[in-house]
PDB file of N, CA and C in Angstrom:
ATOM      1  N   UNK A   1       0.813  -1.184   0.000  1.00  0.00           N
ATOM      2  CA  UNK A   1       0.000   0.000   0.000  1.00  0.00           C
ATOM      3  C   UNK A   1       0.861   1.253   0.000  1.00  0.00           C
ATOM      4  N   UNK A   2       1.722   1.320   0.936  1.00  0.00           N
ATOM      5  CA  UNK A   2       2.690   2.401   0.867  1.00  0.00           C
ATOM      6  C   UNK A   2       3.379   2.637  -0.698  1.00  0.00           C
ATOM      7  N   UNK A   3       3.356   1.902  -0.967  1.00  0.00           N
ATOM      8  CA  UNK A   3       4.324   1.995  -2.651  1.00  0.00           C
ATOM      9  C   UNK A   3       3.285   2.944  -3.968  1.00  0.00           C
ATOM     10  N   UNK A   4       2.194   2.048  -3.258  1.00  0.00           N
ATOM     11  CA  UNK A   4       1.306   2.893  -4.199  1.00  0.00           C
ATOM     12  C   UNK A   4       0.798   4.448  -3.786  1.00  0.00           C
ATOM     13  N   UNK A   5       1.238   4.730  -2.636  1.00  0.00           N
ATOM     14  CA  UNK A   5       0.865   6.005  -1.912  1.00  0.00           C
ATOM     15  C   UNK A   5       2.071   7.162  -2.576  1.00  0.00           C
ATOM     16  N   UNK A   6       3.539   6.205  -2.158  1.00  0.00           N
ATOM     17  CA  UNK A   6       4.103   7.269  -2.996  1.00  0.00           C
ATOM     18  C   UNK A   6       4.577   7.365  -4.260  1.00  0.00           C
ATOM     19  N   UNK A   7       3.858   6.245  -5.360  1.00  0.00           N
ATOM     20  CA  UNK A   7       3.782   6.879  -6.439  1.00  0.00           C
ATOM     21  C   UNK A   7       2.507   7.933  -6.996  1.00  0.00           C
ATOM     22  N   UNK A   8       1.649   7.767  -6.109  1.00  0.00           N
ATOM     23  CA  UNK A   8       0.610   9.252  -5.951  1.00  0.00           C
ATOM     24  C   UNK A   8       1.428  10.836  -5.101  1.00  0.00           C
ATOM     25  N   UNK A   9       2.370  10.463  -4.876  1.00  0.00           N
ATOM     26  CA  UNK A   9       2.768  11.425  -3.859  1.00  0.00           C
ATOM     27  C   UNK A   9       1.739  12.125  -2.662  1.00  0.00           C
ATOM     28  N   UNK A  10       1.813  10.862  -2.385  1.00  0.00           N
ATOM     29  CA  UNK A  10       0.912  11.007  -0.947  1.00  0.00           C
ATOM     30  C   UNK A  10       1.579  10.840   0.031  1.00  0.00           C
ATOM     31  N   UNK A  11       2.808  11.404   0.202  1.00  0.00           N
ATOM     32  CA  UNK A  11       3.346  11.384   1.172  1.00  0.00           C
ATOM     33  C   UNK A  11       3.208  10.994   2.679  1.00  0.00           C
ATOM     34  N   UNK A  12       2.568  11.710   3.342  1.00  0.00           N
ATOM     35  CA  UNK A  12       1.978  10.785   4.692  1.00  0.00           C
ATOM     36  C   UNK A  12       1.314   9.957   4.797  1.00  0.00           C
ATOM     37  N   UNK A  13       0.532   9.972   3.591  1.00  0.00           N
ATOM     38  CA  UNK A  13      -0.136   8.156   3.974  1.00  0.00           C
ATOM     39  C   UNK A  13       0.878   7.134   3.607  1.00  0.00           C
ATOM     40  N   UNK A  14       1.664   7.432   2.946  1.00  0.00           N
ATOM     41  CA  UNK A  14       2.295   6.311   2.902  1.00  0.00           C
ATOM     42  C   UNK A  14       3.566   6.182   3.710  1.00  0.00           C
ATOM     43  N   UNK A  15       4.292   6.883   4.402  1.00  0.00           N
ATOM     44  CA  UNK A  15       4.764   6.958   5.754  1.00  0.00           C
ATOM     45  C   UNK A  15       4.522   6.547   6.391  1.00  0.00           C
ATOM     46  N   UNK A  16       2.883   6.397   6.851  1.00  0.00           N
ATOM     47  CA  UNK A  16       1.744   6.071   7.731  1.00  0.00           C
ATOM     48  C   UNK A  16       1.668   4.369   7.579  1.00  0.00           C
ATOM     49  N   UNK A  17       1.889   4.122   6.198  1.00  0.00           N
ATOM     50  CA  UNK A  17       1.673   2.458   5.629  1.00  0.00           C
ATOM     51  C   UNK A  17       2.597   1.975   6.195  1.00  0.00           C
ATOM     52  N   UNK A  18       3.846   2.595   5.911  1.00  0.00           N
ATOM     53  CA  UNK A  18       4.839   1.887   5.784  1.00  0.00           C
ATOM     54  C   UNK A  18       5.391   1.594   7.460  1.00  0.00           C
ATOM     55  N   UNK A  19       5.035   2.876   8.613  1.00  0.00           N
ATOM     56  CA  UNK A  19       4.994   2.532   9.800  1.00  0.00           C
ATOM     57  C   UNK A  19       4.348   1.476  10.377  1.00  0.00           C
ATOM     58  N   UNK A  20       3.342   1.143  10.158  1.00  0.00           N
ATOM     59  CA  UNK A  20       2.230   0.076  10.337  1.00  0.00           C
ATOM     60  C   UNK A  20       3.172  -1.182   9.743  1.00  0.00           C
ATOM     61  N   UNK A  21       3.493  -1.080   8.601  1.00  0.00           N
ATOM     62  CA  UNK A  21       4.040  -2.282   8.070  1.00  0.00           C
ATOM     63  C   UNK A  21       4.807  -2.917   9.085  1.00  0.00           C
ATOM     64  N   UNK A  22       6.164  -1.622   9.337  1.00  0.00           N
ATOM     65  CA  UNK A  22       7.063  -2.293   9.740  1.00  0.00           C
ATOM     66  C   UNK A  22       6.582  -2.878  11.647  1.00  0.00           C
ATOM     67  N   UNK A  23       5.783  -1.852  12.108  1.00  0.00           N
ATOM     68  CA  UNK A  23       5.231  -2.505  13.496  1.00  0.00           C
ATOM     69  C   UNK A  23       4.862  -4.145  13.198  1.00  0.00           C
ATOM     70  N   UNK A  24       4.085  -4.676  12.125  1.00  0.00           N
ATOM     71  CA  UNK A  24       3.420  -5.933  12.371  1.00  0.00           C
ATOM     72  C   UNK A  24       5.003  -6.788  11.848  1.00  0.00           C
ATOM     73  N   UNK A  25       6.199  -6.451  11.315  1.00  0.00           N
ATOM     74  CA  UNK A  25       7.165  -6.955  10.338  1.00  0.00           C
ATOM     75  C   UNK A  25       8.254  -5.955  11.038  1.00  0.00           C
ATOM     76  N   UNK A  26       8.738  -5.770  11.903  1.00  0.00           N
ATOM     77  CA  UNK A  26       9.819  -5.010  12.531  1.00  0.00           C
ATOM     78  C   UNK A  26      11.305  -5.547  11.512  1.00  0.00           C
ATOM     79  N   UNK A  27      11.135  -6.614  11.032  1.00  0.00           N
ATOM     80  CA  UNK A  27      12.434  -6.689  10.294  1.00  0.00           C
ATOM     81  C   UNK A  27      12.724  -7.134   8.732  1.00  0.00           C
ATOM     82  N   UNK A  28      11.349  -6.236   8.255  1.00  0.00           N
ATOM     83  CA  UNK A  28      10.720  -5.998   6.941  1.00  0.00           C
ATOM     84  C   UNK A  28      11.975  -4.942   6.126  1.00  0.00           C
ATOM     85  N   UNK A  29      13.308  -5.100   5.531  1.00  0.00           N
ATOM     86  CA  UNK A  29      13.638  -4.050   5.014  1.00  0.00           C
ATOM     87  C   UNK A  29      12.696  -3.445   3.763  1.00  0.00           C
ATOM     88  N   UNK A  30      12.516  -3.985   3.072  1.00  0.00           N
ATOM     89  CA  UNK A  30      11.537  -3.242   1.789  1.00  0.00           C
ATOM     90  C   UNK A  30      10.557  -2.056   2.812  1.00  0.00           C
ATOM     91  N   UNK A  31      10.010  -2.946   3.387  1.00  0.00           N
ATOM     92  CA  UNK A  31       9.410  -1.309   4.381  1.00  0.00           C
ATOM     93  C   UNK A  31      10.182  -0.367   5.540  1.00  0.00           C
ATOM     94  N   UNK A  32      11.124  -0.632   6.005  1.00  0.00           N
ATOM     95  CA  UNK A  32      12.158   0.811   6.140  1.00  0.00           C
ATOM     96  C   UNK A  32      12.927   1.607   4.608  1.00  0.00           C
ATOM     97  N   UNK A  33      13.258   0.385   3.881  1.00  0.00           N
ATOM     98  CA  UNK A  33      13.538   1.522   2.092  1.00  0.00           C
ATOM     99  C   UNK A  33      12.540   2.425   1.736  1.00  0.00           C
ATOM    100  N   UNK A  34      11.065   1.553   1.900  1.00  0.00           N
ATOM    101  CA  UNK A  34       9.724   2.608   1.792  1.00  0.00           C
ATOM    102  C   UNK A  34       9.646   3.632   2.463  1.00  0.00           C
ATOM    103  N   UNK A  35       9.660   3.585   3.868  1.00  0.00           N
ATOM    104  CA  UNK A  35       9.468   4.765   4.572  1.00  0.00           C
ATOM    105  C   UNK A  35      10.655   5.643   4.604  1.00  0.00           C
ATOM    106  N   UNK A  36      11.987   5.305   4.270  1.00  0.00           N
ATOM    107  CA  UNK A  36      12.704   6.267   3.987  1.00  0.00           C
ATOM    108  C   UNK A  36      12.579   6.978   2.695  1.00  0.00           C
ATOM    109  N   UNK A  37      11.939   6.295   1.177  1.00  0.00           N
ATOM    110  CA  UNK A  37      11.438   7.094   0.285  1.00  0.00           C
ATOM    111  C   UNK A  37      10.334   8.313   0.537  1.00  0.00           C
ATOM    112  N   UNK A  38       9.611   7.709   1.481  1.00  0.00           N
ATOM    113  CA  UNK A  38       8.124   8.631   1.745  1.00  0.00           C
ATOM    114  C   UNK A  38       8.884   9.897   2.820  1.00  0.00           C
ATOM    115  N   UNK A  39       9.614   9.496   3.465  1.00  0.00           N
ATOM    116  CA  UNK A  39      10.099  10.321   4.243  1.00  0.00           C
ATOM    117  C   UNK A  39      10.997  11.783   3.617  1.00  0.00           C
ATOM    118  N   UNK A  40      11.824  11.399   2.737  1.00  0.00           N
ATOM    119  CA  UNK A  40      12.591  12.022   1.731  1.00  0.00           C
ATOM    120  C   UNK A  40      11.050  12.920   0.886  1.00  0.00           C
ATOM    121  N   UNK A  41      10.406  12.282   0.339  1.00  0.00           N
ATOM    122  CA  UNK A  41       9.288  13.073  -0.358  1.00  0.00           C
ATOM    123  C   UNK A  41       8.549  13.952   0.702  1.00  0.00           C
ATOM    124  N   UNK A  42       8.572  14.031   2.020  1.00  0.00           N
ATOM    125  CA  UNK A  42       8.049  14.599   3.201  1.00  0.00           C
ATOM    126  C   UNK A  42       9.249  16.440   3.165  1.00  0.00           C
ATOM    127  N   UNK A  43      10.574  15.644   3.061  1.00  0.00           N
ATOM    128  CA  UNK A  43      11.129  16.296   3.385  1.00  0.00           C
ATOM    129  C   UNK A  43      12.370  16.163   4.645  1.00  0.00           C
ATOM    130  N   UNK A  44      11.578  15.469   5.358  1.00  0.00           N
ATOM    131  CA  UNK A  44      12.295  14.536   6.654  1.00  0.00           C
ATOM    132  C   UNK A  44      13.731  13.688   6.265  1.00  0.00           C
ATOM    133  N   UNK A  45      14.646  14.893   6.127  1.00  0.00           N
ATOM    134  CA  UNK A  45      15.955  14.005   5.856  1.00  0.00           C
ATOM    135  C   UNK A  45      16.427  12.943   6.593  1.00  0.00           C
ATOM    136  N   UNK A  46      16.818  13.928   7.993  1.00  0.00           N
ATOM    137  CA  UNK A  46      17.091  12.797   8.530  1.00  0.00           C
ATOM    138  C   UNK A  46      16.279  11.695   9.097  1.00  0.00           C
ATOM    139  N   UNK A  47      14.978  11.791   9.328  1.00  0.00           N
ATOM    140  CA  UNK A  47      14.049  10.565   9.263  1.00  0.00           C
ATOM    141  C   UNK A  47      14.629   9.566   8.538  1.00  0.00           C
ATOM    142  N   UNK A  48      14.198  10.171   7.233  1.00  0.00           N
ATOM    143  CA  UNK A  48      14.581   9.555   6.134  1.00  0.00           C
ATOM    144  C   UNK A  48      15.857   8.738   6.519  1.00  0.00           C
ATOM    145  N   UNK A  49      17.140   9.040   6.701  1.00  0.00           N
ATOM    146  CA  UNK A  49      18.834   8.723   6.677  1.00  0.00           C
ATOM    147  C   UNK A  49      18.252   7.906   7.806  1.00  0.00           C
ATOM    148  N   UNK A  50      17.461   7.684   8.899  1.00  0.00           N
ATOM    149  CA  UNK A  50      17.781   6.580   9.630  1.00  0.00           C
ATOM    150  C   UNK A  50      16.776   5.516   9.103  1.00  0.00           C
ATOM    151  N   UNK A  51      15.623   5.827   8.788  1.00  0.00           N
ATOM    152  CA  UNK A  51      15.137   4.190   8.059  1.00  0.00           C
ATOM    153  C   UNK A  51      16.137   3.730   6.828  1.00  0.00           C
ATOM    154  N   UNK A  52      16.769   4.473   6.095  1.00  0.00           N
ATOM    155  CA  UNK A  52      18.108   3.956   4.740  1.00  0.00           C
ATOM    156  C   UNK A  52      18.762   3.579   5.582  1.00  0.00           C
ATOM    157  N   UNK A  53      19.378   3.834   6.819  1.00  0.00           N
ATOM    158  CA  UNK A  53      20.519   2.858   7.678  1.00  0.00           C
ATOM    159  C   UNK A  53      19.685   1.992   7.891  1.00  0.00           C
ATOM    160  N   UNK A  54      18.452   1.841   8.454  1.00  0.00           N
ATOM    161  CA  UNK A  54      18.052   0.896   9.297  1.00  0.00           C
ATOM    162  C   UNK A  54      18.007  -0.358   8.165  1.00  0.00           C
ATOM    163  N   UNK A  55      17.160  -0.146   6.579  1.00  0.00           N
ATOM    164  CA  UNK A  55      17.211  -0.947   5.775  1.00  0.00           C
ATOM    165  C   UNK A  55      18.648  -1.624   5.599  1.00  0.00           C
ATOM    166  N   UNK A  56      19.330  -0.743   5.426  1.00  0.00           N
ATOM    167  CA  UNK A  56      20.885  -1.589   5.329  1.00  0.00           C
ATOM    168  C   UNK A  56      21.271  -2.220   5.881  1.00  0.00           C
ATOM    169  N   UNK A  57      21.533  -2.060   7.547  1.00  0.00           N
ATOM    170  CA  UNK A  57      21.653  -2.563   8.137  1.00  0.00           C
ATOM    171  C   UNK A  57      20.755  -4.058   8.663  1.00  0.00           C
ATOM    172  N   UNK A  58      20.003  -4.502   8.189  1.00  0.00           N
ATOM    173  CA  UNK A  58      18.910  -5.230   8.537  1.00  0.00           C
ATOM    174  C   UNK A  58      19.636  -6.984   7.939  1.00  0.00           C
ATOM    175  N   UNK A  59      19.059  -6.312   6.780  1.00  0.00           N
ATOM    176  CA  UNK A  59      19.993  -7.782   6.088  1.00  0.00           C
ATOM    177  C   UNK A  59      20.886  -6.950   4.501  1.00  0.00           C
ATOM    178  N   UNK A  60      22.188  -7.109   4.618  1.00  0.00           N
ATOM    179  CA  UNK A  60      23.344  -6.861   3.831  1.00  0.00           C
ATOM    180  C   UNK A  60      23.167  -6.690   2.750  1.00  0.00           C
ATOM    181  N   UNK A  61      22.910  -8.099   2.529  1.00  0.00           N
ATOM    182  CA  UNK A  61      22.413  -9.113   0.998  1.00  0.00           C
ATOM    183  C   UNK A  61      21.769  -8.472   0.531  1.00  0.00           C
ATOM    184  N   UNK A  62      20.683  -8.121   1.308  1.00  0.00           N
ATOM    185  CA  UNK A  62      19.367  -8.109   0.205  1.00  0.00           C
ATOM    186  C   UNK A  62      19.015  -6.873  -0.684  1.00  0.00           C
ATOM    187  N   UNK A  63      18.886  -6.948  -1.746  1.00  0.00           N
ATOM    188  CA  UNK A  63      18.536  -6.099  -2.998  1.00  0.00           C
ATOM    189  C   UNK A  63      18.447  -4.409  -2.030  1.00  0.00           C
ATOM    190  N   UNK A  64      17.257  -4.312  -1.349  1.00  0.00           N
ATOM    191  CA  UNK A  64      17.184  -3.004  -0.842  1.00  0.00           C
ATOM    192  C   UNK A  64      17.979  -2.440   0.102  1.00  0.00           C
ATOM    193  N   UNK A  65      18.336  -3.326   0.636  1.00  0.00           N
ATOM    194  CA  UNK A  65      20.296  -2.927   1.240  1.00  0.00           C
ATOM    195  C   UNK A  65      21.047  -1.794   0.669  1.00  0.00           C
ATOM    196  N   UNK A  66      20.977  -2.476  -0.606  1.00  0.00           N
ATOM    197  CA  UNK A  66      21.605  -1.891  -1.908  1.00  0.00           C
ATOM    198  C   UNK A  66      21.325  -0.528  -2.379  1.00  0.00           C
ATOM    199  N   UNK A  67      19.597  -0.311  -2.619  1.00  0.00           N
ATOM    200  CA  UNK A  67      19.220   0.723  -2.429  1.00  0.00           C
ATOM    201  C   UNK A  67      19.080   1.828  -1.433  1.00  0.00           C
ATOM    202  N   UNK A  68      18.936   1.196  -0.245  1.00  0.00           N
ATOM    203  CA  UNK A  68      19.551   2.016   0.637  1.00  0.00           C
ATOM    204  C   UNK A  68      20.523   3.045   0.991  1.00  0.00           C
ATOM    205  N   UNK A  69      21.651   2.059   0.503  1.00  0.00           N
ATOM    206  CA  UNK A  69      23.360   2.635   0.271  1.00  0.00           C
ATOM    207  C   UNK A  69      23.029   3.409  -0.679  1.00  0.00           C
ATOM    208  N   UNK A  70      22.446   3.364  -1.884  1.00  0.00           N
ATOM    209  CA  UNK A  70      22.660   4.541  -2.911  1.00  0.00           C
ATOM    210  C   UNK A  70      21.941   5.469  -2.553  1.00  0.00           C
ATOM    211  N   UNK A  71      20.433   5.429  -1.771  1.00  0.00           N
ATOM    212  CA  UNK A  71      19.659   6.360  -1.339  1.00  0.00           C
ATOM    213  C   UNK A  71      20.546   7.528  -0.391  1.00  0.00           C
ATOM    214  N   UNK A  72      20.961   6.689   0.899  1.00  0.00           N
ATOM    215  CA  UNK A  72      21.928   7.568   1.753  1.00  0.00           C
ATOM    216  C   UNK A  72      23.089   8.364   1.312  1.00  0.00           C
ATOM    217  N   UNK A  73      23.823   7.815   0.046  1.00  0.00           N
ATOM    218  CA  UNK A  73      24.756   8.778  -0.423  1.00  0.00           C
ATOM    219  C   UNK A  73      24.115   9.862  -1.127  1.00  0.00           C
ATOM    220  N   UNK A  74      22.943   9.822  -1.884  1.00  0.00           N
ATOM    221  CA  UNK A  74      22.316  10.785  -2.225  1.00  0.00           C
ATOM    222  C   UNK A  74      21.666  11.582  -1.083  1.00  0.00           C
ATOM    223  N   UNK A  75      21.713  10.940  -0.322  1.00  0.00           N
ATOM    224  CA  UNK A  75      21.158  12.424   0.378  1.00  0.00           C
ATOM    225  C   UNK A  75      22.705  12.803   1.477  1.00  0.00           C
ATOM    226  N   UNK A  76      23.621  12.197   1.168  1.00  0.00           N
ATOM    227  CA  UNK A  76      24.996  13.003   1.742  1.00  0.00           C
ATOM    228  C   UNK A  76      25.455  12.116   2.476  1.00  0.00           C
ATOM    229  N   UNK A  77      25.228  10.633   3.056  1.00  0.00           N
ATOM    230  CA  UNK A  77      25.247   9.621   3.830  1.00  0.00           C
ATOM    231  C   UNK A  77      26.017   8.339   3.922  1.00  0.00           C
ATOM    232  N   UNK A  78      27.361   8.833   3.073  1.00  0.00           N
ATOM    233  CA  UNK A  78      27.732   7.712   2.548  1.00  0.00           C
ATOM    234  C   UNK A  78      28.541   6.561   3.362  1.00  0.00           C
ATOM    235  N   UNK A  79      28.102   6.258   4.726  1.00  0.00           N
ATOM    236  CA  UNK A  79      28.671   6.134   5.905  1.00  0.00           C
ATOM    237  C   UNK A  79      28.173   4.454   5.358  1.00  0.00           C
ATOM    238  N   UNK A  80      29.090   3.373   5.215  1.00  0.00           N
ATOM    239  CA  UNK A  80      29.220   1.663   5.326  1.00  0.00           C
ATOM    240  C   UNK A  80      28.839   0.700   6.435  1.00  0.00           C
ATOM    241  N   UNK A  81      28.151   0.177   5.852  1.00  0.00           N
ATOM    242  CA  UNK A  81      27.323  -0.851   6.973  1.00  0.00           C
ATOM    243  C   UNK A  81      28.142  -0.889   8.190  1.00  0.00           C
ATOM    244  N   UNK A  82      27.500  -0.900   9.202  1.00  0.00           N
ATOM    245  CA  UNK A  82      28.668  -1.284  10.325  1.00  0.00           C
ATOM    246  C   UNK A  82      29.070  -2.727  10.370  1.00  0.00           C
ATOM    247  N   UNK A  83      30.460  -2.879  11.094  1.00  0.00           N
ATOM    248  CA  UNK A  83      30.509  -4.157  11.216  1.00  0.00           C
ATOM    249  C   UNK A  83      30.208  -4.271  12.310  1.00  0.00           C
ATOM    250  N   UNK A  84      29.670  -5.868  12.315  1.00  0.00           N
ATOM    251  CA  UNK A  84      29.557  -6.601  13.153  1.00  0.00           C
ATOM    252  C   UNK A  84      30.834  -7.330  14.392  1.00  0.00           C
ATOM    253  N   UNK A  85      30.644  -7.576  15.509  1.00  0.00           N
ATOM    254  CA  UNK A  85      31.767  -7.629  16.646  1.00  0.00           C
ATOM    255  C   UNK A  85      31.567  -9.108  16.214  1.00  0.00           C
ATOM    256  N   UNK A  86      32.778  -9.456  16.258  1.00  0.00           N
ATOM    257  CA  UNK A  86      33.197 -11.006  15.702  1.00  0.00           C
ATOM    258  C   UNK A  86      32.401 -11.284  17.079  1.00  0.00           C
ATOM    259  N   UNK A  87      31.739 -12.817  16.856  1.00  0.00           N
ATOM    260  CA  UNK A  87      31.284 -14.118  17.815  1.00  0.00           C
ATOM    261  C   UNK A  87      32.187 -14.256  18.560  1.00  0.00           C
ATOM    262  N   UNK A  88      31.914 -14.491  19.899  1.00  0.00           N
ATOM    263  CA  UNK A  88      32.335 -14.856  20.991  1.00  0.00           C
ATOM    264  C   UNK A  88      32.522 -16.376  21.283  1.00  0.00           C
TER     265      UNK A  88
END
């Protein structure tokens, strides 16, 4: 739903989606990439810059990871996944 909100540029509703999403899916990246798009169309940079970390950070691999990283350097962010503290 959010996806389709902000290709209407409906900005807060789909902010709104994409919050909801991630409450029922807390480790949903496609919906922190979303809400950092809707957020960016808000205006909410840094909103925005912490759901693009949060997507990245979530899982590495995955496709919107990816987008993430390019999202955050576009908006000035070009700061690399953190690493992880080696296993104990």
């Amino acid at each position: 739903m959010g996806e389709a909100y902000i290709r209407l540029r409906k900005s807060q509703e789909a902010v709104e989606s994409f919050r909801a999403a991630i409450q029922l899916e807390p480790i949903m990246v496609a919906s922190y990439y979303g809400l950092g798009l809707a957020l960016t169309q808000t205006g909410q940079r840094d909103d925005a810059k912490a759901a693009f970390r949060r997507a990245r950070d979530i899982d590495p691999a995955s496709p919107f990871s990816e987008l993430a990283k390019n999202a955050l350097k576009q908006l000035g962010d070009g700061a690399d996944v953190k690493e992880n503290p080696p296993n104990k």
